[in-house]
C-alpha atoms as a PDB file:
ATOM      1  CA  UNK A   1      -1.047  11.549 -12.202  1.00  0.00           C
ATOM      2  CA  UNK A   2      -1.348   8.107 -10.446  1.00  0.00           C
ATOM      3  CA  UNK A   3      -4.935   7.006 -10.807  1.00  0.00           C
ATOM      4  CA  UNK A   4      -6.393   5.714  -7.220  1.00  0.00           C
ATOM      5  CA  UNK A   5      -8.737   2.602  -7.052  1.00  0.00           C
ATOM      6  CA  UNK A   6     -11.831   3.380  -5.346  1.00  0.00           C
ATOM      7  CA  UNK A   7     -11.438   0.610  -2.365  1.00  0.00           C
ATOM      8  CA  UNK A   8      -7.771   1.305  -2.190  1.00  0.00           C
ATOM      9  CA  UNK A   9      -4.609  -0.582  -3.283  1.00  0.00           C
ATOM     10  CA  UNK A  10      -5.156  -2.877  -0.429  1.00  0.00           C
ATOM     11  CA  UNK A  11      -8.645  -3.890  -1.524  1.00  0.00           C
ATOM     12  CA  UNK A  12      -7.222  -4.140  -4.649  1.00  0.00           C
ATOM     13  CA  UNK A  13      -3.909  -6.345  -4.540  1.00  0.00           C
ATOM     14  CA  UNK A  14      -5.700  -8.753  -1.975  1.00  0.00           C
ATOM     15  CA  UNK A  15      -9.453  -9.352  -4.284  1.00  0.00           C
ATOM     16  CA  UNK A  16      -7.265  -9.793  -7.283  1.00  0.00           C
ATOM     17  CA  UNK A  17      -4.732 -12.059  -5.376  1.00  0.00           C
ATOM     18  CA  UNK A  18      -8.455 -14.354  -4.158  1.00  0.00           C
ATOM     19  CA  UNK A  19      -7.401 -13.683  -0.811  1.00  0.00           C
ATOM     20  CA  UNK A  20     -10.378 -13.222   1.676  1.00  0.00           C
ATOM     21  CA  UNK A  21     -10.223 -10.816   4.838  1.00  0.00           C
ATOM     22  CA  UNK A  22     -10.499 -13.848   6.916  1.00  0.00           C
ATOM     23  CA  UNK A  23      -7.129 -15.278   5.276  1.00  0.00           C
ATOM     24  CA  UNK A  24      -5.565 -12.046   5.874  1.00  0.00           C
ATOM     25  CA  UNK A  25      -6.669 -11.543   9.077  1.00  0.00           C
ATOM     26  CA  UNK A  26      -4.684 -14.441   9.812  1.00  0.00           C
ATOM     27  CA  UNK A  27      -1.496 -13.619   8.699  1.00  0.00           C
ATOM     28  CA  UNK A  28      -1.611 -10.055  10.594  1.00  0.00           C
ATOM     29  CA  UNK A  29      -2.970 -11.816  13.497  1.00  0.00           C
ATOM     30  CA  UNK A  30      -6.051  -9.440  13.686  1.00  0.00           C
ATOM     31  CA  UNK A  31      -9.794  -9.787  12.969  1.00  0.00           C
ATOM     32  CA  UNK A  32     -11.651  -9.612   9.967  1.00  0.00           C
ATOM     33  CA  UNK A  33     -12.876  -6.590  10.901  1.00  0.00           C
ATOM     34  CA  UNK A  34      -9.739  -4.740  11.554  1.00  0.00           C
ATOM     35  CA  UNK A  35      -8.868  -5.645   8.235  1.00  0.00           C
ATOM     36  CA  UNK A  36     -11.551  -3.949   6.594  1.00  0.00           C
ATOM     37  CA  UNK A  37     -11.005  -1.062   9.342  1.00  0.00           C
ATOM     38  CA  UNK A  38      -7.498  -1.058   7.389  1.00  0.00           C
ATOM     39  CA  UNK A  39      -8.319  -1.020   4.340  1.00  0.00           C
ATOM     40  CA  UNK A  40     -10.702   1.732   5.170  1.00  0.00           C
ATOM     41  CA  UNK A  41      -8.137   3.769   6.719  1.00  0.00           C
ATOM     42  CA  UNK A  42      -5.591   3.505   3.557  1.00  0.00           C
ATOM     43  CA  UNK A  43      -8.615   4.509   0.519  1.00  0.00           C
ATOM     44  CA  UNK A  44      -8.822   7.328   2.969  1.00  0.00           C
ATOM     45  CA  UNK A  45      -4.853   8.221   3.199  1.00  0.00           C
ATOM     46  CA  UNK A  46      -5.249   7.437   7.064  1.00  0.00           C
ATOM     47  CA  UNK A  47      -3.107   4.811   7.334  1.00  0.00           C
ATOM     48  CA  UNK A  48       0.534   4.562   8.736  1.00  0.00           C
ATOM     49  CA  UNK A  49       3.469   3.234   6.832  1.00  0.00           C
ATOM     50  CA  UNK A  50       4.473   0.772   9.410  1.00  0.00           C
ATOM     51  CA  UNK A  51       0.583  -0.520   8.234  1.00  0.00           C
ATOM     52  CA  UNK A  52       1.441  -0.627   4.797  1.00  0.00           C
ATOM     53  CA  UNK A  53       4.603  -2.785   5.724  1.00  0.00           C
ATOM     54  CA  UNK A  54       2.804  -5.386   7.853  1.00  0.00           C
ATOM     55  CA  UNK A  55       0.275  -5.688   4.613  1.00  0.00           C
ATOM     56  CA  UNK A  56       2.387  -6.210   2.108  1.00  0.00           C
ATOM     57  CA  UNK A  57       3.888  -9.062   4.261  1.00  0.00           C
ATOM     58  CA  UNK A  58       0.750 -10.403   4.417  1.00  0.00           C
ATOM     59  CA  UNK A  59       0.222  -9.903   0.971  1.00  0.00           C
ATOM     60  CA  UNK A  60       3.852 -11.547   0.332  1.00  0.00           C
ATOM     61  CA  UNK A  61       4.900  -8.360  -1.275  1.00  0.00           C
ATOM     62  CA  UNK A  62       7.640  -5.794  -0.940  1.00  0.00           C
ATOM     63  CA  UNK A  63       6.071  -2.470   0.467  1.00  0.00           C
ATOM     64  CA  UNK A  64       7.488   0.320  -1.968  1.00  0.00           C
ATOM     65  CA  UNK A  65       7.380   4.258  -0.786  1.00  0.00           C
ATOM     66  CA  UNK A  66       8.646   6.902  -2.877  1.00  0.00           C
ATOM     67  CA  UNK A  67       7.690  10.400  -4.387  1.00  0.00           C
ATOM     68  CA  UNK A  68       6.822  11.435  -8.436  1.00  0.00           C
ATOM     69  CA  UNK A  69       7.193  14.475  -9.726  1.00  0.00           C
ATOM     70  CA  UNK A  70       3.297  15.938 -10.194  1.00  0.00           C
ATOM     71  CA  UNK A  71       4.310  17.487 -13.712  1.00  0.00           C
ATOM     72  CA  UNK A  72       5.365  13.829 -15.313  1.00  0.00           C
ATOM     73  CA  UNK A  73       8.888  14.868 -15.937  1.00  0.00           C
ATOM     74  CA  UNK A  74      11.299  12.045 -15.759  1.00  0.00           C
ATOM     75  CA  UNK A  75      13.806  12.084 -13.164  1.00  0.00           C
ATOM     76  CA  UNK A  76      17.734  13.531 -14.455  1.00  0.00           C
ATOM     77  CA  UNK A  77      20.529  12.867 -12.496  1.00  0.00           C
ATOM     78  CA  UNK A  78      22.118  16.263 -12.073  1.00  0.00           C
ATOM     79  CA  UNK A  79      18.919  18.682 -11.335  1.00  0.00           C
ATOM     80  CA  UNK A  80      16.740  16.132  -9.478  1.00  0.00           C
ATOM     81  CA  UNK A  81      16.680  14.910  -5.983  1.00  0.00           C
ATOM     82  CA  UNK A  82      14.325  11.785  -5.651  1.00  0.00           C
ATOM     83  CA  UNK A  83      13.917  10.187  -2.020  1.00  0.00           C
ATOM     84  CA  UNK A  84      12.607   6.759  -1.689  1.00  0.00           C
ATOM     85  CA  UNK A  85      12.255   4.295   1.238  1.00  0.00           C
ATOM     86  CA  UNK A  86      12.456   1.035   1.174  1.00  0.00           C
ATOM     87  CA  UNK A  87      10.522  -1.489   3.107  1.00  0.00           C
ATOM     88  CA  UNK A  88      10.818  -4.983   3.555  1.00  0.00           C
END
């Protein structure tokens, strides 16, 4: 199980990183507001991954999206299909 923090990964990455809403307003050309509208909208699983990819750019990170199996059991090559996508 992948624990969730509370504000969201956005929240997260861009507090720990010192970045202020107002710096990353910048870099996605939007208001402060619409950045905490964002970061709203992905705690909430409302977002869109074309989102996600425009804040990790911001965030000068690689957006990631992929699946895990719920049960923990590592992936084997011959019996498991795993489908990522990779953004960036």
């Amino acid at each position: 199980m992948v624990l969730l923090p509370q504000k969201g990964w956005i929240n997260t990455i861009r507090t720990t990183l010192n970045m202020t809403r107002d710096q990353m307003a910048t870099k996605l050309q939007l208001t402060k507001g619409a950045v905490q509208k964002i970061e709203e909208r992905e705690a909430t699983g409302q977002i869109t991954i074309h989102k996600l990819r425009d804040v990790g750019q911001a965030l000068d990170m690689q957006f990631v999206y992929g699946f895990v199996p719920k049960d923990g059991i590592y992936f084997r090559e011959r019996n498991v299909f795993l489908a990522s996508i990779k953004y960036g």
